[in-house]
N, C-alpha and C. Protein backbone atom coordinates (compact mmCIF):
# COMPACT_ATOMS: atom_id res chain seq x y z
N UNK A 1 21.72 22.78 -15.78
CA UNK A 1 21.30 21.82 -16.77
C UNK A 1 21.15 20.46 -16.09
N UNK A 2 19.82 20.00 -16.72
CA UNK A 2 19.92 18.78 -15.20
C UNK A 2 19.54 17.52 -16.24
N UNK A 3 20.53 16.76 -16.95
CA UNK A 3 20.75 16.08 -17.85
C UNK A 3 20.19 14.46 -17.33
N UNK A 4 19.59 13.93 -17.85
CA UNK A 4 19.20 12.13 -17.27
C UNK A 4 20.31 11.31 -17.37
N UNK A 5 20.90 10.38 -16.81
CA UNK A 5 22.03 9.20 -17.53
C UNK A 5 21.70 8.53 -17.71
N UNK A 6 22.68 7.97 -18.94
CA UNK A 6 22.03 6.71 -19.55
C UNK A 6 22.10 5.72 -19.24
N UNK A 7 22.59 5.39 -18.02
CA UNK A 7 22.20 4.39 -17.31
C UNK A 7 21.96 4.51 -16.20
N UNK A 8 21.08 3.24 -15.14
CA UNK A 8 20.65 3.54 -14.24
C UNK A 8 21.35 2.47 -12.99
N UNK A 9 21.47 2.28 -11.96
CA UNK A 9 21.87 1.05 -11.23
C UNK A 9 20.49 0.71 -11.17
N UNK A 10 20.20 -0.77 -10.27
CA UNK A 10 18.93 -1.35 -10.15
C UNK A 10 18.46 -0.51 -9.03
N UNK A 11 19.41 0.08 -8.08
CA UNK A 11 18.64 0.46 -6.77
C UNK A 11 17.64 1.92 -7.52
N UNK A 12 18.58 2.86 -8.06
CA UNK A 12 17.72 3.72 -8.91
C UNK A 12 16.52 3.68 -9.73
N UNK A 13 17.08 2.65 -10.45
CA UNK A 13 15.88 1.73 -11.30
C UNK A 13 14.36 1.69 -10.62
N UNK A 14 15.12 0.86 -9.42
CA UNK A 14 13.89 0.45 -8.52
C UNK A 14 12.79 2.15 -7.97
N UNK A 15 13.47 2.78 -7.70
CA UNK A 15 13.24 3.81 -7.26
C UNK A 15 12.51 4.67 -8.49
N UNK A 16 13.05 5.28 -9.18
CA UNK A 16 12.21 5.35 -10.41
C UNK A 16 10.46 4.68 -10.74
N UNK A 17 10.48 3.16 -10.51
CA UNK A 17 9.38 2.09 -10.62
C UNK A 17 9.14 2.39 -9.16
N UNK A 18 9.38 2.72 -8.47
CA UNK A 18 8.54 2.76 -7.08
C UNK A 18 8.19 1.50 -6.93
N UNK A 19 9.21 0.59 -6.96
CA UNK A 19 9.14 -0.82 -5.99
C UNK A 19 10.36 -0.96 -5.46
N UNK A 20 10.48 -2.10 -5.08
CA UNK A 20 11.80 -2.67 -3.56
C UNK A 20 12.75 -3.12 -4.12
N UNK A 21 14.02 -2.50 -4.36
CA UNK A 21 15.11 -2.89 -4.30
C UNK A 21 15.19 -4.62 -4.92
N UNK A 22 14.88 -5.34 -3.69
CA UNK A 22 14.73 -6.74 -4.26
C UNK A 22 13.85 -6.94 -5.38
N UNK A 23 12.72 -6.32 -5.73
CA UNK A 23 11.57 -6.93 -6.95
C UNK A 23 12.51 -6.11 -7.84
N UNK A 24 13.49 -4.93 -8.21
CA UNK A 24 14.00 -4.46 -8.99
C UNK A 24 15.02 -5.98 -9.31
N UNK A 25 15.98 -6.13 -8.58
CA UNK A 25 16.94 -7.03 -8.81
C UNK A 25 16.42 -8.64 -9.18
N UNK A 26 14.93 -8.77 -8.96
CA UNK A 26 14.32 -10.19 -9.75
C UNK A 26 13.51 -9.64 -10.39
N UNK A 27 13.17 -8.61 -10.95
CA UNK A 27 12.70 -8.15 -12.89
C UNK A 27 14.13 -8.60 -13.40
N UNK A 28 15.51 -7.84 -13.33
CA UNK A 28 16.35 -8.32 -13.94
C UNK A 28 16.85 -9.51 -14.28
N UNK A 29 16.97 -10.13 -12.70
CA UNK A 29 17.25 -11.56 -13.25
C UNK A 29 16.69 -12.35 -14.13
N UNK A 30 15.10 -12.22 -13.87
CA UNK A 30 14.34 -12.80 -14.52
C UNK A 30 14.38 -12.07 -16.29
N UNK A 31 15.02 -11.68 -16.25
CA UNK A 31 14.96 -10.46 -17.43
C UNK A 31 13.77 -9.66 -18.18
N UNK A 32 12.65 -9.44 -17.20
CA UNK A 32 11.73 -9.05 -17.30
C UNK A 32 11.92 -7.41 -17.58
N UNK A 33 13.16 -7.30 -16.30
CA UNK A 33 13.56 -5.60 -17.12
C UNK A 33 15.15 -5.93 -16.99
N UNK A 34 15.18 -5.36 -18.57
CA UNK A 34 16.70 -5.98 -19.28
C UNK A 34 17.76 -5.02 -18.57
N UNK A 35 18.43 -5.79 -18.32
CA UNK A 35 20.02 -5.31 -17.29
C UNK A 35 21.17 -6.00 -18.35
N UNK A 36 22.89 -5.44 -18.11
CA UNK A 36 23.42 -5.84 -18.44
C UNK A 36 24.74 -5.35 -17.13
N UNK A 37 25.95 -6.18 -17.17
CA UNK A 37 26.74 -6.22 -15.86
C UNK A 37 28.20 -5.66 -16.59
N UNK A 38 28.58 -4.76 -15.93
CA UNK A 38 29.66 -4.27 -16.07
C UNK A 38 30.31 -4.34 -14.53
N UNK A 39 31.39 -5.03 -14.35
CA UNK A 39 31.81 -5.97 -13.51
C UNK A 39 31.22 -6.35 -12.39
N UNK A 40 30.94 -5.51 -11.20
CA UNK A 40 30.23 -6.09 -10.19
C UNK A 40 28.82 -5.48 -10.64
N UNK A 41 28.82 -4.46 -11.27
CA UNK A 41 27.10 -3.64 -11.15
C UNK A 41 26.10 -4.11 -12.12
N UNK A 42 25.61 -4.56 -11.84
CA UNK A 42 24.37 -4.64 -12.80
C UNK A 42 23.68 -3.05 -13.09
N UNK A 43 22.98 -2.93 -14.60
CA UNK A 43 22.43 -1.98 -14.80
C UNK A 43 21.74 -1.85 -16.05
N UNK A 44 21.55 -0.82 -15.33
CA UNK A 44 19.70 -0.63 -16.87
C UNK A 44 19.98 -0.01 -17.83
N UNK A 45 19.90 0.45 -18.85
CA UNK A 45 19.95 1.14 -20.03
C UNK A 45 18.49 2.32 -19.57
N UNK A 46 18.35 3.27 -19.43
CA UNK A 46 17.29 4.67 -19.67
C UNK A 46 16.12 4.21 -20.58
N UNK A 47 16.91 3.64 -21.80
CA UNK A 47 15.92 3.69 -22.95
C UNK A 47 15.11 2.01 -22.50
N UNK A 48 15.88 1.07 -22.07
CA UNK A 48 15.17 -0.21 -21.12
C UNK A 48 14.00 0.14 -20.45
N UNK A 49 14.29 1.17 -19.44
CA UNK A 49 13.57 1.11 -18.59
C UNK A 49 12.34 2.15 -19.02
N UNK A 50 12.38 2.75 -20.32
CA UNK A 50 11.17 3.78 -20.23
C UNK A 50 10.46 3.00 -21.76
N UNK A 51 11.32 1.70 -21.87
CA UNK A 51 10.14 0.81 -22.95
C UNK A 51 9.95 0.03 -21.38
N UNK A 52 10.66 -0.33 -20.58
CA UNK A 52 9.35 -1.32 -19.73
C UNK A 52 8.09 -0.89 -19.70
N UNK A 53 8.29 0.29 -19.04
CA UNK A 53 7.40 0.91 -18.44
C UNK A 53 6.59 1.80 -19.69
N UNK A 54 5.98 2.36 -20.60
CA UNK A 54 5.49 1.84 -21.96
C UNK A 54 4.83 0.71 -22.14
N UNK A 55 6.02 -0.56 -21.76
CA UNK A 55 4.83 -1.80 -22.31
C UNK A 55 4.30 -2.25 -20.87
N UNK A 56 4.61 -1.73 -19.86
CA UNK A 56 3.65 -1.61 -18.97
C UNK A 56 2.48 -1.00 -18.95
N UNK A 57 2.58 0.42 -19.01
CA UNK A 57 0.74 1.25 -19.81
C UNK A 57 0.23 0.89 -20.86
N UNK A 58 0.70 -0.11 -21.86
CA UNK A 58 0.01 -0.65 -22.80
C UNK A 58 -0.56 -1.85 -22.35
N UNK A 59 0.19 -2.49 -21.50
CA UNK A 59 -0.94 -3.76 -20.97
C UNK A 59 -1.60 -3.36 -19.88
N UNK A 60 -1.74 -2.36 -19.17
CA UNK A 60 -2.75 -1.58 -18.31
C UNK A 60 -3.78 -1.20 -19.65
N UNK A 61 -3.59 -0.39 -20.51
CA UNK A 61 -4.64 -0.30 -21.12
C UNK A 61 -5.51 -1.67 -21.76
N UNK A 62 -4.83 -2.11 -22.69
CA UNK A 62 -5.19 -3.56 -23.07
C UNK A 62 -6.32 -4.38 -22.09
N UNK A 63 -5.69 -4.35 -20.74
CA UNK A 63 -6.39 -4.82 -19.94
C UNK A 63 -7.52 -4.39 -19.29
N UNK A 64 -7.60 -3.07 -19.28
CA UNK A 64 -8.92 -2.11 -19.35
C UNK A 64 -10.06 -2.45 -20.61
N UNK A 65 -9.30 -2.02 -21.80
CA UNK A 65 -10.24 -2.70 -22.90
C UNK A 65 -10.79 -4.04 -23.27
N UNK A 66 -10.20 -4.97 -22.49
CA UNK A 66 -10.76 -6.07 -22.70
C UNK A 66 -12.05 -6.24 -21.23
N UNK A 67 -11.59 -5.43 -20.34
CA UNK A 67 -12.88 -5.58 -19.28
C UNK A 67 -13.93 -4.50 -19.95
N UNK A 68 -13.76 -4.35 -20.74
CA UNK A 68 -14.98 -2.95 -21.28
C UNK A 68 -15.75 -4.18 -22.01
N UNK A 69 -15.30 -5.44 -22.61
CA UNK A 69 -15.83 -6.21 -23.57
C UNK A 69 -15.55 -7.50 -22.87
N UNK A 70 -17.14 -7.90 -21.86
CA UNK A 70 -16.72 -9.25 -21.41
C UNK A 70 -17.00 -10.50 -22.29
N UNK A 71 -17.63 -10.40 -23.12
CA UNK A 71 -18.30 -11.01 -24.48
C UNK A 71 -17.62 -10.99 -25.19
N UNK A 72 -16.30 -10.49 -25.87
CA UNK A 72 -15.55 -10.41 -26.55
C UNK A 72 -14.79 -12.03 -26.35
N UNK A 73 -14.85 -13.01 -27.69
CA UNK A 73 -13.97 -14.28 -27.96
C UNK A 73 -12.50 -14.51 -26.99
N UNK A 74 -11.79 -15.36 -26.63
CA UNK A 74 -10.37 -15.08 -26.10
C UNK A 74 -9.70 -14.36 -27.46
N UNK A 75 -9.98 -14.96 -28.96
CA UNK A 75 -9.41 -14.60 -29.80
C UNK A 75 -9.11 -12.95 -30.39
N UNK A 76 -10.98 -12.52 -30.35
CA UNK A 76 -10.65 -10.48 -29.81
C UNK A 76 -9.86 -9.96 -29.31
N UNK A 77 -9.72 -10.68 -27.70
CA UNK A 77 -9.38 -10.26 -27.30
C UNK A 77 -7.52 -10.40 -26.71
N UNK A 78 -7.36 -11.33 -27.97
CA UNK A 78 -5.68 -11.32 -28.40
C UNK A 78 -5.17 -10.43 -29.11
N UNK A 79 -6.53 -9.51 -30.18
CA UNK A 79 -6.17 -9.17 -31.28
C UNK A 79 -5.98 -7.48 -30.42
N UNK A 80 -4.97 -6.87 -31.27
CA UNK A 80 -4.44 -5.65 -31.22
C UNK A 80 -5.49 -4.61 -31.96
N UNK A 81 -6.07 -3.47 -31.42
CA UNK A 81 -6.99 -2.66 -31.46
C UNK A 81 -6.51 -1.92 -33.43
């Protein structure tokens, strides 16, 4: 049975996102991807890290649809499909 945990450290984290260790540990700081510290470790919540990444493919898409429409107002192209 090969169960996920519900939490992650940042180095995992990072690994998971397939970036560097360091850009993992300044998403957090920056709280771009939400961490919380249980004494020395910082760490991710599962369910954190699979809405980052979610509202990451939604602004990949977003950002696809707005290059499909270069004519589209800034205001269109604020607005949610």
């Amino acid at each position: 049975m090969d169960e996920q945990p519900v939490v992650y450290t940042i180095p995992e984290a990072a690994r998971i996102l397939r970036v560097s260790t360091s850009l993992a540990y300044a998403m957090a700081r920056t709280g771009e991807l939400p961490s919380f510290r249980v004494r020395s470790r910082l760490l991710v919540r599962r369910s954190s890290l699979e809405a980052y990444m979610a509202s990451q493919e939604q602004l990949q898409t977003d950002l696809q649809t707005n290059r499909a429409n270069p004519f589209a107002t800034r205001s269109q192209r604020m607005q949610k499909p």
